[in-house]
Every structure is written in C-alpha cells, then in structure tokens.
C-alpha atoms as a PDB file:
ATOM      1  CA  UNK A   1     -28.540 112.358  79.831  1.00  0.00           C
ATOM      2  CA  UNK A   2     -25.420 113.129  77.534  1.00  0.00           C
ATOM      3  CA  UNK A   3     -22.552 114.282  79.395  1.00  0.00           C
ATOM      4  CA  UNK A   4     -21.786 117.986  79.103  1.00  0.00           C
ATOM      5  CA  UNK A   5     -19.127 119.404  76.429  1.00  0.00           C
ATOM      6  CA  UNK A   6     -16.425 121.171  77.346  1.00  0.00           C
ATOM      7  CA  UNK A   7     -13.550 122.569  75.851  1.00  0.00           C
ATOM      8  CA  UNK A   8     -11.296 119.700  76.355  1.00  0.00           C
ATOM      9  CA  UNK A   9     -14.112 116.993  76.457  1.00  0.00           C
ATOM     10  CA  UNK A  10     -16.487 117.338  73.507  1.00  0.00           C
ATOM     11  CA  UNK A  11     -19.026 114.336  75.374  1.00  0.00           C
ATOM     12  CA  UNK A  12     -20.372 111.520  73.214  1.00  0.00           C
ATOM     13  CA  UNK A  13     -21.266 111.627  70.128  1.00  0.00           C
ATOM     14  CA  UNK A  14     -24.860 110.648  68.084  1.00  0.00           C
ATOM     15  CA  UNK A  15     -23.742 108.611  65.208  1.00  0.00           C
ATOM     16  CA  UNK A  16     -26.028 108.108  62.664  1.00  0.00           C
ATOM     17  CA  UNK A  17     -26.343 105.997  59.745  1.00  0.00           C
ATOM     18  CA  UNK A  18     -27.567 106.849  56.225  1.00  0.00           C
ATOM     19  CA  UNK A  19     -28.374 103.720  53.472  1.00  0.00           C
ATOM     20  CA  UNK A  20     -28.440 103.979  50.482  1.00  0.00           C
ATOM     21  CA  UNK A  21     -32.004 102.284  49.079  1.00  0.00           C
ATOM     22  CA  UNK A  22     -32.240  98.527  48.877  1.00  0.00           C
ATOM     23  CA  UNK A  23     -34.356  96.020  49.302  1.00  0.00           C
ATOM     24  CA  UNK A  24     -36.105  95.544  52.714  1.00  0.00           C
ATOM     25  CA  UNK A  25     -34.046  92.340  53.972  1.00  0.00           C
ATOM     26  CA  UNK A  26     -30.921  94.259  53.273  1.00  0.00           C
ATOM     27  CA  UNK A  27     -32.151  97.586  55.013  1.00  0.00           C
ATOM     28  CA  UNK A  28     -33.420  95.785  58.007  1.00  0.00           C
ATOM     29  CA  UNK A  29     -29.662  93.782  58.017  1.00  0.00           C
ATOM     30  CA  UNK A  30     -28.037  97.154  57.879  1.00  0.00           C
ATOM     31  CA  UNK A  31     -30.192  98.958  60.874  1.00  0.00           C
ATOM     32  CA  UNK A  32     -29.426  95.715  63.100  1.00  0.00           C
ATOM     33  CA  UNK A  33     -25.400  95.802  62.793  1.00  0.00           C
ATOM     34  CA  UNK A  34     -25.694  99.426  62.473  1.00  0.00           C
ATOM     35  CA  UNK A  35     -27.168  99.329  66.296  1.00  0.00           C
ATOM     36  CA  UNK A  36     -24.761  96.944  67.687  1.00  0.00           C
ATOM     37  CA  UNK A  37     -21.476  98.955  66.342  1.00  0.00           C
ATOM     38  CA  UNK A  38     -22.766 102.384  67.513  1.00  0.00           C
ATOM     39  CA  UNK A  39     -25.477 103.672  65.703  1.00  0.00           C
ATOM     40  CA  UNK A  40     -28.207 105.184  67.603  1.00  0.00           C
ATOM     41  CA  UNK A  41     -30.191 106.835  64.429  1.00  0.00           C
ATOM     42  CA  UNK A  42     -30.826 105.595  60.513  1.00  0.00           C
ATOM     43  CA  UNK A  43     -31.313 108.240  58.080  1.00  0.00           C
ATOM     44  CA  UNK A  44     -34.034 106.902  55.489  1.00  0.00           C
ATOM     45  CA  UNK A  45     -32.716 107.335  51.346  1.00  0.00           C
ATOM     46  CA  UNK A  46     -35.634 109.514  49.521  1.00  0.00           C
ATOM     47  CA  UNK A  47     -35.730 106.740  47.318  1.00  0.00           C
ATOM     48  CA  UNK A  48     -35.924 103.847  50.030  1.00  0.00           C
ATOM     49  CA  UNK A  49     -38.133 100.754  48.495  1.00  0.00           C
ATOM     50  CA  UNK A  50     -41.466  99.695  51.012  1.00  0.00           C
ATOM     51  CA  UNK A  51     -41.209 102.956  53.146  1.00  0.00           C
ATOM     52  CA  UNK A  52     -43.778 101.978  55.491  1.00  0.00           C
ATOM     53  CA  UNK A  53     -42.707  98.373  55.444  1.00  0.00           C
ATOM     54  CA  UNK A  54     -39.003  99.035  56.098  1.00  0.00           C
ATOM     55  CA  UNK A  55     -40.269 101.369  58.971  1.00  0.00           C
ATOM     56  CA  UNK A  56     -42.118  98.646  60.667  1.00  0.00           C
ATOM     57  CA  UNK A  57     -39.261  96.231  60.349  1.00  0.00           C
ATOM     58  CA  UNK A  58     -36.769  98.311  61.622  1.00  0.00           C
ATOM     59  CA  UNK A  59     -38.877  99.553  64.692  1.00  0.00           C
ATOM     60  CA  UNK A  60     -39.618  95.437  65.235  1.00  0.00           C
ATOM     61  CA  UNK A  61     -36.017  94.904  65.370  1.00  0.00           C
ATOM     62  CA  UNK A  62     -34.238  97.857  66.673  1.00  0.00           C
ATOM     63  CA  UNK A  63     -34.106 100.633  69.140  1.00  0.00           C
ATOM     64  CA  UNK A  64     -32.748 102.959  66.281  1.00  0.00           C
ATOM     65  CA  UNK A  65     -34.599 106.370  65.875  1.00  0.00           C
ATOM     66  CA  UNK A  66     -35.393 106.635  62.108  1.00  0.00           C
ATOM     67  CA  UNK A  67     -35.403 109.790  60.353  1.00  0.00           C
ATOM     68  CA  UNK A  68     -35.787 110.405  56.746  1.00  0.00           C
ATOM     69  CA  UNK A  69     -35.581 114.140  54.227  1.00  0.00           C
ATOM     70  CA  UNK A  70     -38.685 116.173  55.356  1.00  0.00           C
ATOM     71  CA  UNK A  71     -41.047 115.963  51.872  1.00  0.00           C
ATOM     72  CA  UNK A  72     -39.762 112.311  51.068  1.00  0.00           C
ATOM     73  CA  UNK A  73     -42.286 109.599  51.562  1.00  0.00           C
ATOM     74  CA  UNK A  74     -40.749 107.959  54.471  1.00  0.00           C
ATOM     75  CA  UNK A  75     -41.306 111.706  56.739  1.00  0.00           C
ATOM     76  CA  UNK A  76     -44.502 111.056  58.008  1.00  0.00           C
ATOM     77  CA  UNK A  77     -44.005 107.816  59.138  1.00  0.00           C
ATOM     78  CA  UNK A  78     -40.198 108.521  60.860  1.00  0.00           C
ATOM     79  CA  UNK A  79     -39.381 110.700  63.617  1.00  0.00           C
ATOM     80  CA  UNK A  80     -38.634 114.504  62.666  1.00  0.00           C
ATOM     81  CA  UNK A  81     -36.058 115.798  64.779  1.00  0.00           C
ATOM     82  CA  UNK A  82     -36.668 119.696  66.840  1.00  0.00           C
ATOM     83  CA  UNK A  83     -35.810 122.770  65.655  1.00  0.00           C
ATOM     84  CA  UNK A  84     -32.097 122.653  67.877  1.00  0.00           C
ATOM     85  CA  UNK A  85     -30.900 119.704  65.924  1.00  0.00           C
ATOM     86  CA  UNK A  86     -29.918 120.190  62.412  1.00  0.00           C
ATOM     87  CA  UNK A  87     -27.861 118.146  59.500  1.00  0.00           C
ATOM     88  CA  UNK A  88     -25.665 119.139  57.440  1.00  0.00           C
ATOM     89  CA  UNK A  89     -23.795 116.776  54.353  1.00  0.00           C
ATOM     90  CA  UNK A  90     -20.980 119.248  52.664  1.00  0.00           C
ATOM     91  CA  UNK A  91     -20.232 118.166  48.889  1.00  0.00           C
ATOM     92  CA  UNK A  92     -17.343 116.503  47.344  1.00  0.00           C
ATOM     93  CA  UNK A  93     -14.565 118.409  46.202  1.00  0.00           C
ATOM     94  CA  UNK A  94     -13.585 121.405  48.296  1.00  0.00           C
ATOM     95  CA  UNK A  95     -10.536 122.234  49.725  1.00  0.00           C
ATOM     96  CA  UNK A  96      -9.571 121.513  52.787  1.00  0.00           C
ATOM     97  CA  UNK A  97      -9.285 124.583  54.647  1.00  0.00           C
ATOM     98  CA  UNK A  98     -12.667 125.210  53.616  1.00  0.00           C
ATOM     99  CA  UNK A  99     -14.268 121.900  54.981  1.00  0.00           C
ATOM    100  CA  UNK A 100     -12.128 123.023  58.070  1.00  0.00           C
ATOM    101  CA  UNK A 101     -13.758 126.591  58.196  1.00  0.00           C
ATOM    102  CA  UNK A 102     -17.657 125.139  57.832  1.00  0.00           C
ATOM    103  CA  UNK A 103     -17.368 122.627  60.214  1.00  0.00           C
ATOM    104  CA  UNK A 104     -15.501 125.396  62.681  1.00  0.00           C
ATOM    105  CA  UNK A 105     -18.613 127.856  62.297  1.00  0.00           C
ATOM    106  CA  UNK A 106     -21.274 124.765  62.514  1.00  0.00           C
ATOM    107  CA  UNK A 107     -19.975 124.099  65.555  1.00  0.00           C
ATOM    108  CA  UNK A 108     -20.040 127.481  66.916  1.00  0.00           C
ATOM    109  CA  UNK A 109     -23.540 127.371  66.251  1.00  0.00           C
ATOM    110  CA  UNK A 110     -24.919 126.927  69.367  1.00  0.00           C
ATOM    111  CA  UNK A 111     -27.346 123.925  67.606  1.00  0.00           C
ATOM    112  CA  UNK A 112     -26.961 120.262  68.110  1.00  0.00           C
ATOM    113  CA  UNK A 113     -25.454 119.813  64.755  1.00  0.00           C
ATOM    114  CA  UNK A 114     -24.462 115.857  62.986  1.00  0.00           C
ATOM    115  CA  UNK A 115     -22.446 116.515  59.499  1.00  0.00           C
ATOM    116  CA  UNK A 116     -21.527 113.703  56.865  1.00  0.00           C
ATOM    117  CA  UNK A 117     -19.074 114.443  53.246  1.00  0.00           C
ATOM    118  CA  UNK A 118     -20.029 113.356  50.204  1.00  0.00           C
ATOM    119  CA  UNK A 119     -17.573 110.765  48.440  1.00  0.00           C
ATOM    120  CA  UNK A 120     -13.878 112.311  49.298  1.00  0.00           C
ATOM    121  CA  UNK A 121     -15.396 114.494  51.792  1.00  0.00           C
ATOM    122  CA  UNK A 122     -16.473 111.779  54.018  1.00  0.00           C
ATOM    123  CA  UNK A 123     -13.363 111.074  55.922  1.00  0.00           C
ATOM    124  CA  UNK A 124     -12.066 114.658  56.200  1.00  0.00           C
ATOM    125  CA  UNK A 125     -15.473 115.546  57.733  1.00  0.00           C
ATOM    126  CA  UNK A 126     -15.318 112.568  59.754  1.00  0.00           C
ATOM    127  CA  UNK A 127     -12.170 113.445  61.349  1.00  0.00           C
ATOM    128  CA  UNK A 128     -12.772 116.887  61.845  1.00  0.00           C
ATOM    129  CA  UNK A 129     -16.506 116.246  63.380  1.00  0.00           C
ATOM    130  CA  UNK A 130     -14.363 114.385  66.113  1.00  0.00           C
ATOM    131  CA  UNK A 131     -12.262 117.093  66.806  1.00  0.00           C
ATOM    132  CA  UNK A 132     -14.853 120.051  66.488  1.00  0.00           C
ATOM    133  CA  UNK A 133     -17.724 118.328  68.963  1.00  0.00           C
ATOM    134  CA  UNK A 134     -19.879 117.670  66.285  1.00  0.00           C
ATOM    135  CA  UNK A 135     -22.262 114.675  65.411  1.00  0.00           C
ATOM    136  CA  UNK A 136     -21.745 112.348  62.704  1.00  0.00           C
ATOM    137  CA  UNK A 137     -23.370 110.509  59.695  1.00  0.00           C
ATOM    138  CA  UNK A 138     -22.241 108.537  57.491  1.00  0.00           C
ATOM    139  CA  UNK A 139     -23.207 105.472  54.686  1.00  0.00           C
ATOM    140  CA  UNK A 140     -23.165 104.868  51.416  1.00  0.00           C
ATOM    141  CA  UNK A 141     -25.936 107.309  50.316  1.00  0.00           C
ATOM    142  CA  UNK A 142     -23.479 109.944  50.623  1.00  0.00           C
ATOM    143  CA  UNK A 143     -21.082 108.131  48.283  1.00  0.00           C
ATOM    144  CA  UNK A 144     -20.952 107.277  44.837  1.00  0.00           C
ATOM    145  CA  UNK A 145     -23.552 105.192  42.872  1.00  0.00           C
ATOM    146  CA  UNK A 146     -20.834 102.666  42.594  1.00  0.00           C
ATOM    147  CA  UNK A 147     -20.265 102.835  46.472  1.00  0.00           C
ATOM    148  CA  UNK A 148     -23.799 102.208  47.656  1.00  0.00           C
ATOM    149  CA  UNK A 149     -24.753  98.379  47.775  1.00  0.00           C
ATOM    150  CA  UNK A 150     -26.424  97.868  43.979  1.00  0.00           C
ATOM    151  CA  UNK A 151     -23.940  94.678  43.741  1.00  0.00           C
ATOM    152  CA  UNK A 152     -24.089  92.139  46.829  1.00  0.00           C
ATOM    153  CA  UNK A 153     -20.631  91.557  46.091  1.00  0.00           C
ATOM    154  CA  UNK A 154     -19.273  94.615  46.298  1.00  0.00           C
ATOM    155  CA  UNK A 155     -19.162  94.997  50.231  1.00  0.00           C
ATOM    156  CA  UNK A 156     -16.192  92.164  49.485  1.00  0.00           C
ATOM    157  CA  UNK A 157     -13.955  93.999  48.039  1.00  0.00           C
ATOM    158  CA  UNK A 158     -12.049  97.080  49.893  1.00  0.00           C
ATOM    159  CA  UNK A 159     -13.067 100.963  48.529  1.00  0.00           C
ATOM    160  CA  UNK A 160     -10.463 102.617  46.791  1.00  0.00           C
ATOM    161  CA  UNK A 161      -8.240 104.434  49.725  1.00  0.00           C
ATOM    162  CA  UNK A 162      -8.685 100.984  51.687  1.00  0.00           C
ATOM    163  CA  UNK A 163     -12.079 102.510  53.269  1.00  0.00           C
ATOM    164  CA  UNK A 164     -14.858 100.247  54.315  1.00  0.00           C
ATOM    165  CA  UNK A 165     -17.546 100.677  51.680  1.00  0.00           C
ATOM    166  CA  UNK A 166     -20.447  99.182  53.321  1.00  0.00           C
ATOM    167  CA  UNK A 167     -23.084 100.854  56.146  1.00  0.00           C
ATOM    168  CA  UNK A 168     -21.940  98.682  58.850  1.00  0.00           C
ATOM    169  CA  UNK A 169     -18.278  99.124  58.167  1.00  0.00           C
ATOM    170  CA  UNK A 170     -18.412 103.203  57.904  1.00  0.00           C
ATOM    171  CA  UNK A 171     -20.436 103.323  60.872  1.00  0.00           C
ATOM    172  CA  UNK A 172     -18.300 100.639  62.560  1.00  0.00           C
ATOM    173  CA  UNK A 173     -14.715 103.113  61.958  1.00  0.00           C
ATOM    174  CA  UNK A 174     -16.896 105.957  62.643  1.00  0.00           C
ATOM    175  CA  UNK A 175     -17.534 104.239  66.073  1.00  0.00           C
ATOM    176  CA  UNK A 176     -13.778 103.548  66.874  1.00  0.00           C
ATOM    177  CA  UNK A 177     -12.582 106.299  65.821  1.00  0.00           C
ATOM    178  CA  UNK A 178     -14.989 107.890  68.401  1.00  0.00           C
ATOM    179  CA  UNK A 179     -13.874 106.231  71.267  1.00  0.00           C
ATOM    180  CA  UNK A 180     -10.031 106.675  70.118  1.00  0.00           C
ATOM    181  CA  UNK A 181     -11.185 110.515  69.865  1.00  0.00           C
ATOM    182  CA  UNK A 182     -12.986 109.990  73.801  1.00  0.00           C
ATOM    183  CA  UNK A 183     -16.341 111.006  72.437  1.00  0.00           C
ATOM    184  CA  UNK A 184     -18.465 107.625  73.197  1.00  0.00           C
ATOM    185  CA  UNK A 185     -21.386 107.093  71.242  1.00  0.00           C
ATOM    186  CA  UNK A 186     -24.530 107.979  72.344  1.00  0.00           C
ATOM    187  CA  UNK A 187     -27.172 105.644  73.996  1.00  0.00           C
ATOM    188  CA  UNK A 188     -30.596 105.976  72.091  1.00  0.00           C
ATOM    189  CA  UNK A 189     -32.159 107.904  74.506  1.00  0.00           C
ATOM    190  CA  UNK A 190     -29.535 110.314  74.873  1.00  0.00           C
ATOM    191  CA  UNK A 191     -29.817 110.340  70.669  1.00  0.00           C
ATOM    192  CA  UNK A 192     -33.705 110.884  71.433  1.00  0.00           C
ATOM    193  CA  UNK A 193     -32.574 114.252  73.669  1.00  0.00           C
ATOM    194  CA  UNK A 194     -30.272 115.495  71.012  1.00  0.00           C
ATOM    195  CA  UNK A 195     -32.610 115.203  68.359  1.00  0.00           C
ATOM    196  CA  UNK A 196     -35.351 117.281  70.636  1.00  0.00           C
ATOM    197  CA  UNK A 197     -37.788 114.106  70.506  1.00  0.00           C
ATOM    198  CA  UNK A 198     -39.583 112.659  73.834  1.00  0.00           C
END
C-alpha cells in the first residue's frame, strides 16, 4: 500500500513513462530500462507501430502497467485506469506562475492526479509535481519531433539545456530527483492502487 501524504511528506510517487512510437525492439528496450530506473507505468503513443505486438512484448518482459489514450488502438488491449486517477500534460509556452497555479489546483483536487509539460514545460512541471504531491510522466512523446527517437543517434548527443533526451534518461532524472525530493517511486502494485486497477 502507498504510504499516506501529508503535508510535509507527499509519499511516493507513480512515475510513468510515455514513448514516443518506434519500432517494437526499441519500445520493448525502453519499457525494460524504464522499469529498472523507476517506472512503474508506460503510456502507449496513439501512433505506436504493432499495438498488440508491442503489448505482448512488454507484458513478457515487464511488470509495467501499460496504458494508452482511450479511442487509440492500443486502449482495448492496455489497462484503463478508474475514474480517481486522471492525467494531465499542460502545453509548451506558458508562464510560469501559471504552470504554478494549475498544478496548485490539480493537486487540490482530491484525485490521484500524474502531470507531464510539453517541450519547455517538462522540467518546470517536473519540479513542481515534486513539490505539489503530484504524479509524474514524462518521455519524448511530449517533446518535440526532433526530441523523440526518429534518429538512433540522437540519444548520443545531450538536448539543448543539457537535458537527457531519451525515455530512459527522463525517467531516470525524474527518478532521482524523486528520491532527492523524499517521494520514492512507487512499486507496481502500489501504481496498480493508484490507478484504481485490481
């Protein structure tokens, strides 16, 4: 069972991580390291290649619970989380004090809530998730086409800002950062309770 929030200890923390699409021996790559750095769920791209294959291969190979966008053509074969967990990925491009604001009143929702930024969003949100109690996703579908993995090479090089620019790396400082914060990340099956699935 997670451990309790409270005021000064926000508990641990359900870190999830969302690929962009590639091919199946990449995916399956990414959902393995993903695991052993934190990650306890992978968020499916609308666009993913071999949907039910990928599915398969992932469940083979990992504990991860796999979720994808209700309508897509991966949400009938993933887990689709209950009606007290919700996700939330705020655009590029606003100002601070309004990513600040959001991110306040998510919280005070009273629903299990992860949240992820879009491109210069993502490590505002990021910090601020840590701070607020909130969960957290993050990979390179929420960043720019020339972000996500379309070049194997491109994991090599660092992101502009000095960012990690691959899945594993994001959810790897996502992780750290975490435990720096003292919000641990969650096991699978205290992911599973979060999420409202049995």
């Amino acid at each position: 069972m997670a451990e309790p929030a409270t005021a000064d200890r926000p508990g641990g923390i359900l870190l999830s991580v969302a690929p962009a699409a590639v091919d199946l021996p990449r995916l399956v790559r990414t959902a393995i390291d993903a695991e052993q750095v934190g990650a306890a769920r992978i968020h499916l791209a609308a666009d993913q290649f071999e949907v039910a294959e990928a599915v398969t291969a992932i469940r083979d190979q990992t504990s991860l619970v796999i979720t994808a966008d209700p309508g897509s053509p991966a949400a009938e074969l993933t887990d689709t989380p209950g009606p007290e967990f919700t996700e939330v990925v705020l655009p590029a491009g606003q100002p601070a004090g309004a990513l600040l604001v959001e991110l306040a009143r998510l919280a005070g929702s009273g629903v299990a809530t992860s949240v992820g930024g879009r491109e210069d969003a993502a490590v505002p949100v990021l910090l601020a998730a840590l701070a607020a109690g909130l969960h957290l996703r993050v990979g390179t579908a929420d960043q720019p086409p020339s972000l996500a993995l379309s070049n194997p090479g491109l994991a090599d090089r660092p992101a502009p800002g000095g960012g990690p620019r691959d899945d594993v790396g994001l959810i790897a400082r996502a992780a750290g950062l975490a435990r720096i914060a003292g919000r641990r990340p969650l096991s699978i099956a205290e992911a599973r309770a979060v999420l409202g699935l049995a």
